[in-house]
PDB file of N, CA and C in Angstrom:
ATOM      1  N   UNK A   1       1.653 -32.109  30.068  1.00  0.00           N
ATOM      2  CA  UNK A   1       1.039 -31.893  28.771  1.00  0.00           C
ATOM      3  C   UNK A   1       1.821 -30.800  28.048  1.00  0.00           C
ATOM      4  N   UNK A   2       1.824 -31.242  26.469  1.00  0.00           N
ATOM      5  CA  UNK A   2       3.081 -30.025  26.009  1.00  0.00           C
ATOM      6  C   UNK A   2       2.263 -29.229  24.774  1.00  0.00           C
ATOM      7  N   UNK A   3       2.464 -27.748  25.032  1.00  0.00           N
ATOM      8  CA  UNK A   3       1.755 -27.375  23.679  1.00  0.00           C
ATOM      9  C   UNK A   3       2.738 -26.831  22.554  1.00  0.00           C
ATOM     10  N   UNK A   4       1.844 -27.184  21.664  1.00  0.00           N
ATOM     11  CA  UNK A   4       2.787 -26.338  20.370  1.00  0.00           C
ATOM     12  C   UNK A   4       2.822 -25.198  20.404  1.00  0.00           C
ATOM     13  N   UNK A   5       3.965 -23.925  20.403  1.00  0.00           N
ATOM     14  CA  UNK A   5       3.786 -22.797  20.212  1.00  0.00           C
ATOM     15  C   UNK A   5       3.424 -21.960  19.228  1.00  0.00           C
ATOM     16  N   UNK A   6       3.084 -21.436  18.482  1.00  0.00           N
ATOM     17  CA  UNK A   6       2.866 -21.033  17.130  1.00  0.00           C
ATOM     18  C   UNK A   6       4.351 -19.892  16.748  1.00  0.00           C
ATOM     19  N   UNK A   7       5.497 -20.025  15.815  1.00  0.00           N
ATOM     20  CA  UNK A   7       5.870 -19.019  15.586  1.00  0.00           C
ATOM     21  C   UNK A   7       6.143 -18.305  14.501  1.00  0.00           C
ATOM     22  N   UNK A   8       7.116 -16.991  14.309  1.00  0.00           N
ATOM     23  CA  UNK A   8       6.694 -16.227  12.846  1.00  0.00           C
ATOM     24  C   UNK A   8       5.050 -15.589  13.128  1.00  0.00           C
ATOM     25  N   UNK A   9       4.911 -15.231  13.958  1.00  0.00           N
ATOM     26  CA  UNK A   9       3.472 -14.206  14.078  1.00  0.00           C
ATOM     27  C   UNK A   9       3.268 -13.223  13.512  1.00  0.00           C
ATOM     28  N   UNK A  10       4.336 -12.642  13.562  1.00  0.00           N
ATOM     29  CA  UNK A  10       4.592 -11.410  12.675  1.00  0.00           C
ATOM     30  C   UNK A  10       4.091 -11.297  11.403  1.00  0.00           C
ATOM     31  N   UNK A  11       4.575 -12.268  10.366  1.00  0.00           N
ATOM     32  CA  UNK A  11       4.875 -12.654   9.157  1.00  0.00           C
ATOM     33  C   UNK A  11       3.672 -12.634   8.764  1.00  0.00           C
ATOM     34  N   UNK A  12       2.897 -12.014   7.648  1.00  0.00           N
ATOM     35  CA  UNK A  12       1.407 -12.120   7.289  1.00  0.00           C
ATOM     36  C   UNK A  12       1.771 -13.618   6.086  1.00  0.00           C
ATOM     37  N   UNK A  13       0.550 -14.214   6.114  1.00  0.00           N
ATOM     38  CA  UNK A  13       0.559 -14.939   4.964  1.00  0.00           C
ATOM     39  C   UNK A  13       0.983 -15.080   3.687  1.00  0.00           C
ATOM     40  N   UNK A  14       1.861 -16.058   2.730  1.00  0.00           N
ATOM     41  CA  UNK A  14       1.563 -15.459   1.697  1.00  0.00           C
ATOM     42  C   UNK A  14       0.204 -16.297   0.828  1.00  0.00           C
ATOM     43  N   UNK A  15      -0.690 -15.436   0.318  1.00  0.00           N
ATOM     44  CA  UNK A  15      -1.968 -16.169  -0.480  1.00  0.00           C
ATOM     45  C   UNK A  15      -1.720 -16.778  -1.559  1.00  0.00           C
ATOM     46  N   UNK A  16      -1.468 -15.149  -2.388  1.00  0.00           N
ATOM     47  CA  UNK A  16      -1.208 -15.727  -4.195  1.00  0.00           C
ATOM     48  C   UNK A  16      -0.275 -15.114  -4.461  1.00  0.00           C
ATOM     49  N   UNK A  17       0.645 -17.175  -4.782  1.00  0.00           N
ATOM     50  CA  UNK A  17       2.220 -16.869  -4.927  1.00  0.00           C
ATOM     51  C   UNK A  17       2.908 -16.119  -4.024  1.00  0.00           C
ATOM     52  N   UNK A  18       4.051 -15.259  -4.564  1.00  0.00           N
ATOM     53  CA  UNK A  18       4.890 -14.939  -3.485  1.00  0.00           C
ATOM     54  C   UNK A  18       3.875 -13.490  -3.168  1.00  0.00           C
ATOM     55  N   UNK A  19       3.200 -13.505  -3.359  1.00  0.00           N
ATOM     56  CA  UNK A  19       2.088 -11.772  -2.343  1.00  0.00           C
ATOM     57  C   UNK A  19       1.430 -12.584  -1.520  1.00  0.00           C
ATOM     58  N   UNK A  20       1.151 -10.966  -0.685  1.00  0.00           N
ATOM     59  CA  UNK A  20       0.203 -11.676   0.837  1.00  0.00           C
ATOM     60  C   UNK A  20      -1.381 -10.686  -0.112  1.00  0.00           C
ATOM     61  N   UNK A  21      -2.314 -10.853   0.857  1.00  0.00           N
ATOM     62  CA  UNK A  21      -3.495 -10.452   0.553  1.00  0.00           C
ATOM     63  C   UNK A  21      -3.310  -9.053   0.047  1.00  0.00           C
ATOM     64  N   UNK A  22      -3.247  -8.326   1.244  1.00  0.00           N
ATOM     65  CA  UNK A  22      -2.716  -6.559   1.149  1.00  0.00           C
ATOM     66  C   UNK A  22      -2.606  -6.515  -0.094  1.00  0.00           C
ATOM     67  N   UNK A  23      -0.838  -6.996  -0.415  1.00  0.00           N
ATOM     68  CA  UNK A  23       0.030  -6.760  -1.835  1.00  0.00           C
ATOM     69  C   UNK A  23      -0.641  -6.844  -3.093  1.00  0.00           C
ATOM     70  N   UNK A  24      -1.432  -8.179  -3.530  1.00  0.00           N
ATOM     71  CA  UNK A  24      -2.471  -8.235  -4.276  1.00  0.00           C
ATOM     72  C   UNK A  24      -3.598  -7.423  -4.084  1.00  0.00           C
ATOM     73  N   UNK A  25      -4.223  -7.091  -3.371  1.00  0.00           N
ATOM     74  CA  UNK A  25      -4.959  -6.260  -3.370  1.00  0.00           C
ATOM     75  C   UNK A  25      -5.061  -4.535  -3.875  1.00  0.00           C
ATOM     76  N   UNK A  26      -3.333  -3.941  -3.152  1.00  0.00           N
ATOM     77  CA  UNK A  26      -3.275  -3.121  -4.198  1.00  0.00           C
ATOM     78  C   UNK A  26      -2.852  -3.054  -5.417  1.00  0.00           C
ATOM     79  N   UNK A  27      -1.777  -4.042  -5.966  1.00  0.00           N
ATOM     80  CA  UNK A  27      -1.639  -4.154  -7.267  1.00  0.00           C
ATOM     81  C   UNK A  27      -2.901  -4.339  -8.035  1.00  0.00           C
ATOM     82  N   UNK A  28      -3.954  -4.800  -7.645  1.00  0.00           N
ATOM     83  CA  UNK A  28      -5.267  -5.525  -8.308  1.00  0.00           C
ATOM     84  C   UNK A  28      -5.991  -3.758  -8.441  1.00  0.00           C
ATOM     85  N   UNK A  29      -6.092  -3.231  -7.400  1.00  0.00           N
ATOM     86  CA  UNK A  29      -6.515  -1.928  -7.323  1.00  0.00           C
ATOM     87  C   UNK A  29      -6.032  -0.949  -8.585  1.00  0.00           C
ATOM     88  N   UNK A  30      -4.835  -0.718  -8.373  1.00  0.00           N
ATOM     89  CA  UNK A  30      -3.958  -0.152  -9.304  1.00  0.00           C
ATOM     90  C   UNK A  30      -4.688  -0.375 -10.808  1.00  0.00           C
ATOM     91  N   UNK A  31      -4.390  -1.781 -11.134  1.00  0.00           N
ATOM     92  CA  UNK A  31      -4.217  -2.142 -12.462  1.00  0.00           C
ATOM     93  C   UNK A  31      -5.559  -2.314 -12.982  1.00  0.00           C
ATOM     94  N   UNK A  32      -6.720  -2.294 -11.509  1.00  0.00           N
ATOM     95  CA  UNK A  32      -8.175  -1.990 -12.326  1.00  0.00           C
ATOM     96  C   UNK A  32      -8.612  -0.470 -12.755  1.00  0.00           C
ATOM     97  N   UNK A  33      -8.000   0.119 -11.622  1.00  0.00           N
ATOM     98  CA  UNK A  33      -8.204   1.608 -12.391  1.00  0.00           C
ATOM     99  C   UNK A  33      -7.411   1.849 -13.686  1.00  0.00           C
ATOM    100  N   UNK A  34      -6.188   1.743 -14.047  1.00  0.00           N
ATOM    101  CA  UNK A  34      -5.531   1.754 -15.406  1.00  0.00           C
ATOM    102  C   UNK A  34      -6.671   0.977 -16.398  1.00  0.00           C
ATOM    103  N   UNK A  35      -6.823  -0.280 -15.922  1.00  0.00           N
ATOM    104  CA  UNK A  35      -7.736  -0.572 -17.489  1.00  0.00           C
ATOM    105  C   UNK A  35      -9.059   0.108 -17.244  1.00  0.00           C
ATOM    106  N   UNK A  36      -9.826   0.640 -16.313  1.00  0.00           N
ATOM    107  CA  UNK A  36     -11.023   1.450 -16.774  1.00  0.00           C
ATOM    108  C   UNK A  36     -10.899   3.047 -17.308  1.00  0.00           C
ATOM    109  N   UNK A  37      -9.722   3.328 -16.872  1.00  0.00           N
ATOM    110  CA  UNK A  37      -9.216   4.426 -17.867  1.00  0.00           C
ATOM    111  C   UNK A  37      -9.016   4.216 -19.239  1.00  0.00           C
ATOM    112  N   UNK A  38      -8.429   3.126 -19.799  1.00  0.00           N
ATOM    113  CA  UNK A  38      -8.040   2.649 -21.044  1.00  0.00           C
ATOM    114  C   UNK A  38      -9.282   2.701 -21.791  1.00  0.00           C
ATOM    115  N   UNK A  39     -10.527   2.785 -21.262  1.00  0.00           N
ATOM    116  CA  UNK A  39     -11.167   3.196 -22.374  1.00  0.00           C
ATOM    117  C   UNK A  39     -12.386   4.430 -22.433  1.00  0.00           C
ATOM    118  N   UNK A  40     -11.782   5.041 -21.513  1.00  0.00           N
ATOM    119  CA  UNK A  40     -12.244   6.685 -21.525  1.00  0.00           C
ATOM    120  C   UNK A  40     -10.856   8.076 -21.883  1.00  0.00           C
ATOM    121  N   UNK A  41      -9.835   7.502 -21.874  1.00  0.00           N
ATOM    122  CA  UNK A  41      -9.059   8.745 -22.481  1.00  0.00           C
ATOM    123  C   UNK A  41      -7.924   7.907 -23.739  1.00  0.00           C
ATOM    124  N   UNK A  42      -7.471   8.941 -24.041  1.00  0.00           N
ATOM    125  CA  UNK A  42      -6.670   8.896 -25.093  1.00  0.00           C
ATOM    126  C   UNK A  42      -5.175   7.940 -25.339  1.00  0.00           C
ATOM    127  N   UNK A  43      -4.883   7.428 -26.130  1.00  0.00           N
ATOM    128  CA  UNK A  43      -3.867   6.663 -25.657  1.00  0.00           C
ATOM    129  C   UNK A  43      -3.153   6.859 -25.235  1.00  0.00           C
ATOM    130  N   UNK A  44      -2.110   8.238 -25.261  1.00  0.00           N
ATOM    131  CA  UNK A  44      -0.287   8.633 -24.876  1.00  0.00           C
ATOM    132  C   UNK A  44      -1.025   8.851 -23.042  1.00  0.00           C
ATOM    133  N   UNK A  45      -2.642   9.889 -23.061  1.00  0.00           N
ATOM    134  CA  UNK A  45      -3.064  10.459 -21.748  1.00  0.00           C
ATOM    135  C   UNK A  45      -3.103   9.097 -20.838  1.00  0.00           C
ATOM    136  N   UNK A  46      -3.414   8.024 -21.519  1.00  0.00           N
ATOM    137  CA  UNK A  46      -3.766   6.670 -20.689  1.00  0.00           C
ATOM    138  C   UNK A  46      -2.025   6.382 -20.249  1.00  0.00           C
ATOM    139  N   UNK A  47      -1.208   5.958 -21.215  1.00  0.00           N
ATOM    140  CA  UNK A  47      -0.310   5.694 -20.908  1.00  0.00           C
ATOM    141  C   UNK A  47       0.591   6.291 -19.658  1.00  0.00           C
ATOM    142  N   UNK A  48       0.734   7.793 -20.055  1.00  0.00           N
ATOM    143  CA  UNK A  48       1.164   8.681 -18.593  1.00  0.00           C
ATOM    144  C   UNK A  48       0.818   8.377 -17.543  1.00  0.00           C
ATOM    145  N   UNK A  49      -0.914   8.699 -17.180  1.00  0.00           N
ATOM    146  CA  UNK A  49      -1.652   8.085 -16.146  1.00  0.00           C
ATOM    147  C   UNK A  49      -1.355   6.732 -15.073  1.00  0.00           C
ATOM    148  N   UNK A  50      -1.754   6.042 -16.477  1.00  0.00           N
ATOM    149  CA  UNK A  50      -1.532   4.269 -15.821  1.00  0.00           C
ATOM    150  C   UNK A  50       0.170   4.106 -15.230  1.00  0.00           C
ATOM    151  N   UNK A  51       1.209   4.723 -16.071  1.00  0.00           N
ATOM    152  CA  UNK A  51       2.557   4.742 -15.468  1.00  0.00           C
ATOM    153  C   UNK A  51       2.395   5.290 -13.788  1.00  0.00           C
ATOM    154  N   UNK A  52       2.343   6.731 -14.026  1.00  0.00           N
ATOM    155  CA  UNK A  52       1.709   7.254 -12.278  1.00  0.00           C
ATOM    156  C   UNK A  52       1.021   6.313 -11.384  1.00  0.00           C
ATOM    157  N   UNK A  53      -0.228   5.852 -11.844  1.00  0.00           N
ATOM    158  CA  UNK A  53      -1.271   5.145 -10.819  1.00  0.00           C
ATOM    159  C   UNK A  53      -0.397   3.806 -10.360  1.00  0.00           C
ATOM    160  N   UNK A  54       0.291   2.973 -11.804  1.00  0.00           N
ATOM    161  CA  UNK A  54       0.592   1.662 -11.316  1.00  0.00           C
ATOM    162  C   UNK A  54       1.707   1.860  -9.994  1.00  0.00           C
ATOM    163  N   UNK A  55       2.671   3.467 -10.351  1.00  0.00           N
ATOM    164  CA  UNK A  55       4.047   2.986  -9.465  1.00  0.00           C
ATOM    165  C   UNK A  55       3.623   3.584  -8.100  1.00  0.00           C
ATOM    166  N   UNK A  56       2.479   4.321  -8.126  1.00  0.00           N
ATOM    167  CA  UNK A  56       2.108   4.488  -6.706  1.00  0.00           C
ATOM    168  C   UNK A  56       1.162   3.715  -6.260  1.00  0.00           C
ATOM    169  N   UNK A  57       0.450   2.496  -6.658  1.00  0.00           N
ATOM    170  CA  UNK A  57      -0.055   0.967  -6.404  1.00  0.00           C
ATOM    171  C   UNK A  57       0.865   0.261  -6.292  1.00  0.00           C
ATOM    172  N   UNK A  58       2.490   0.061  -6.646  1.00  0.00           N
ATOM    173  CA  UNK A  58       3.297  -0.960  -6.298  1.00  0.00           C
ATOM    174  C   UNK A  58       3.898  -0.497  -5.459  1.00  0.00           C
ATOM    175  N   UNK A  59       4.835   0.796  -5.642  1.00  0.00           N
ATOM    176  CA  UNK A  59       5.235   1.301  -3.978  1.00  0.00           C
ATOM    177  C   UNK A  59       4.221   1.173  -2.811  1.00  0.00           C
ATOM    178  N   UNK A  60       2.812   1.079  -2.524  1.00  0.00           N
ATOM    179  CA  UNK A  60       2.452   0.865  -1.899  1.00  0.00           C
ATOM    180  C   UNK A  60       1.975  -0.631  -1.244  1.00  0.00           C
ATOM    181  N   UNK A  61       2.652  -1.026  -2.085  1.00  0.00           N
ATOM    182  CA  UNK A  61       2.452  -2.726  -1.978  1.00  0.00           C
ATOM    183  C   UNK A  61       3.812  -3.334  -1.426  1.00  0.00           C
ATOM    184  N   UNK A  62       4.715  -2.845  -2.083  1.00  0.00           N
ATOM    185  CA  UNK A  62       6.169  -3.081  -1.634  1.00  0.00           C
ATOM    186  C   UNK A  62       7.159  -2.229  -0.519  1.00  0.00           C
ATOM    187  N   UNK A  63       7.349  -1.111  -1.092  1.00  0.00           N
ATOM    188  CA  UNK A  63       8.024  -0.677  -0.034  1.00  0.00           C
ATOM    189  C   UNK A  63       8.099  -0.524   1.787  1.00  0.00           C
ATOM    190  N   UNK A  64       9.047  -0.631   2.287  1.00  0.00           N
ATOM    191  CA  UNK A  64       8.725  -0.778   3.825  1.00  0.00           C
ATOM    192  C   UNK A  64       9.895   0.805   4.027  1.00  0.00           C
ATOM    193  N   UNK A  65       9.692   1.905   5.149  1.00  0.00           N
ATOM    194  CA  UNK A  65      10.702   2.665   5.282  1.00  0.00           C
ATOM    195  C   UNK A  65      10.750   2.440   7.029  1.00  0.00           C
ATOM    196  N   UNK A  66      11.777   1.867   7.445  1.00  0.00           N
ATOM    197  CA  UNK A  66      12.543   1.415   7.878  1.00  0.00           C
ATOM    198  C   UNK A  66      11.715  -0.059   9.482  1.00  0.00           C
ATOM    199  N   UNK A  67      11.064  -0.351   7.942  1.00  0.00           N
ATOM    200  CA  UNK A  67      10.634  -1.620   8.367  1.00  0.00           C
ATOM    201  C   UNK A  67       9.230  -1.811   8.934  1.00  0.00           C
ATOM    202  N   UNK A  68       8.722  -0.229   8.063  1.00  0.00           N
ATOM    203  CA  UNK A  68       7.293  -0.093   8.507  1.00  0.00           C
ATOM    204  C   UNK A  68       6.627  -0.095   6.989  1.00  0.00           C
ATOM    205  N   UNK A  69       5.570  -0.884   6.718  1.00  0.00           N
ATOM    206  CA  UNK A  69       4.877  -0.688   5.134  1.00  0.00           C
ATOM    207  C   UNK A  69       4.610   0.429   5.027  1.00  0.00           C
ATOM    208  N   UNK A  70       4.940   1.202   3.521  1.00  0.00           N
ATOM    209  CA  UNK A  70       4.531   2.465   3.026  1.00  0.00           C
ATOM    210  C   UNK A  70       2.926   2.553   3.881  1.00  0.00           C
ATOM    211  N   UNK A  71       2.089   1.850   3.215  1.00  0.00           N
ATOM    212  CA  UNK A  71       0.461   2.583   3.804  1.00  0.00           C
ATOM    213  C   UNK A  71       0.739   3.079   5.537  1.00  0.00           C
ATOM    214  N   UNK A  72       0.969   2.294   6.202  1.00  0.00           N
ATOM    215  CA  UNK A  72       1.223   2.671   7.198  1.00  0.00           C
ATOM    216  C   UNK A  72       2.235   4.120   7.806  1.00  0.00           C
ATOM    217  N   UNK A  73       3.264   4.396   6.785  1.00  0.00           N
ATOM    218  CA  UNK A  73       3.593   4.963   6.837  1.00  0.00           C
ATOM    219  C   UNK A  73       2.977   6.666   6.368  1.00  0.00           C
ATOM    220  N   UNK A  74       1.711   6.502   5.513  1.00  0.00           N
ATOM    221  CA  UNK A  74       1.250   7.351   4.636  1.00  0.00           C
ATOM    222  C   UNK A  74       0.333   7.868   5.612  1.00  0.00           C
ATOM    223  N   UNK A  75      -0.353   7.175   6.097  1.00  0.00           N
ATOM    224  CA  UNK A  75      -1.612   7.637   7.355  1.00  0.00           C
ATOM    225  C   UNK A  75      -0.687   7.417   8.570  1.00  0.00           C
ATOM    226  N   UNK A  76       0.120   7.974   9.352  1.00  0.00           N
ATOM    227  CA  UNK A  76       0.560   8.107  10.182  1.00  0.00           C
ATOM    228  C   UNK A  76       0.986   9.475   9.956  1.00  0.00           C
ATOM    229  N   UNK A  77       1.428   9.816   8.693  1.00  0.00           N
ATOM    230  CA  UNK A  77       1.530  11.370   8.060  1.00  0.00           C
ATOM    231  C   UNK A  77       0.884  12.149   7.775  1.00  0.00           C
ATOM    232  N   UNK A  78      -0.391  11.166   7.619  1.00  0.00           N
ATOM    233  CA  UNK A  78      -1.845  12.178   6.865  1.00  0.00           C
ATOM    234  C   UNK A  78      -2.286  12.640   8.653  1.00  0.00           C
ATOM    235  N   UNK A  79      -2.541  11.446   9.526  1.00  0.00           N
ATOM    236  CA  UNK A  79      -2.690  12.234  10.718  1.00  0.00           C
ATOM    237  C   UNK A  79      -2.092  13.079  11.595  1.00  0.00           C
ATOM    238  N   UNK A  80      -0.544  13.251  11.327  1.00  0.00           N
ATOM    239  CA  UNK A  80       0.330  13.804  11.934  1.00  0.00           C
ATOM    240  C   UNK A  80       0.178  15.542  11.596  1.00  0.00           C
ATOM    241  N   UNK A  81       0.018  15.742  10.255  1.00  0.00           N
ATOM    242  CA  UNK A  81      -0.349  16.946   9.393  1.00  0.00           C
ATOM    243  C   UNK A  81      -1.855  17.767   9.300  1.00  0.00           C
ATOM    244  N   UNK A  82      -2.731  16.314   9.517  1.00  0.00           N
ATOM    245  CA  UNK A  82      -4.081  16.522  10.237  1.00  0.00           C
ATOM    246  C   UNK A  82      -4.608  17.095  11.730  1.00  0.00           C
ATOM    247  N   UNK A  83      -4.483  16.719  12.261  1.00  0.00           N
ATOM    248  CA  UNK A  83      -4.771  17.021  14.019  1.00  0.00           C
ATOM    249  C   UNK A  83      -4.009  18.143  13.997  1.00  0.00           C
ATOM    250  N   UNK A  84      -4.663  18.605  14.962  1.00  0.00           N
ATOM    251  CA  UNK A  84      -4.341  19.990  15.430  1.00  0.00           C
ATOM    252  C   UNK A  84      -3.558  19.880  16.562  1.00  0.00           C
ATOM    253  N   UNK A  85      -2.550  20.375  16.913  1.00  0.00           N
ATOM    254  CA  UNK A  85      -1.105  20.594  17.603  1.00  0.00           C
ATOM    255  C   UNK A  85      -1.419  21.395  18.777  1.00  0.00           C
ATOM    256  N   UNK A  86      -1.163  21.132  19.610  1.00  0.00           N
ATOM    257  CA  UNK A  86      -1.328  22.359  21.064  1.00  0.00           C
ATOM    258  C   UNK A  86      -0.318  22.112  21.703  1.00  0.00           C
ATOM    259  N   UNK A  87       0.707  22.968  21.933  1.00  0.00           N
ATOM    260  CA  UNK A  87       1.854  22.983  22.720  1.00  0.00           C
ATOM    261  C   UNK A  87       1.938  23.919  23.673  1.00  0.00           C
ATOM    262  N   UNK A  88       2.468  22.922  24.812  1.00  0.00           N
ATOM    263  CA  UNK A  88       2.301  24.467  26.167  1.00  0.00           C
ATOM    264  C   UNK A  88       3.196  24.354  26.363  1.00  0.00           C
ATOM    265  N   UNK A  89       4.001  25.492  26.852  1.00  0.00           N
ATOM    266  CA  UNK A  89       5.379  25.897  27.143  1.00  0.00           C
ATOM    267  C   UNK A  89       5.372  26.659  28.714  1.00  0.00           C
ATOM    268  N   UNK A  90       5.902  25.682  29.436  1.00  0.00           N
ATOM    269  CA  UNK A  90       5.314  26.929  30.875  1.00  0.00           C
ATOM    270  C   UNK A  90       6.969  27.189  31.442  1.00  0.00           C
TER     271      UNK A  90
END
């Protein structure tokens, strides 16, 4: 009896179009906070803002540093800087 193997495991889905869930999800994140800002501050203050929020919602959607996704990379730092360190030296 022969089974099919499944391969590409790795590889997350892609859902919608060329993004996987994640990717959409933070771009979607991003670009909902920009438009609920858009109508509580000022226009040039919105504009600045939404520039900031969107490119740190797409770097976090896109970038990999050295083949690990930014988020992953971000909380591996937040805990690294977090926890408390005890080093014994004997």
């Amino acid at each position: 009896m022969q089974f099919q193997v499944p391969q590409f495991i790795e590889t997350e889905d892609r859902i919608i179009g060329p993004l996987t869930l994640k990717q959409f999800g933070f771009i979607a994140v991003g670009f909902g906070i920009s438009f609920f800002l858009f109508f509580f501050l000022n226009l040039f203050l919105w504009i600045f803002l939404a520039l900031i929020i969107n490119t740190i919602f797409l770097s976090l959607a896109f970038i990999k540093v050295n083949g690990i996704p930014l988020p992953q990379v971000v909380m591996a730092a937040i805990g690294y800087f977090w926890k408390p360190k005890f080093y014994l030296w004997k």
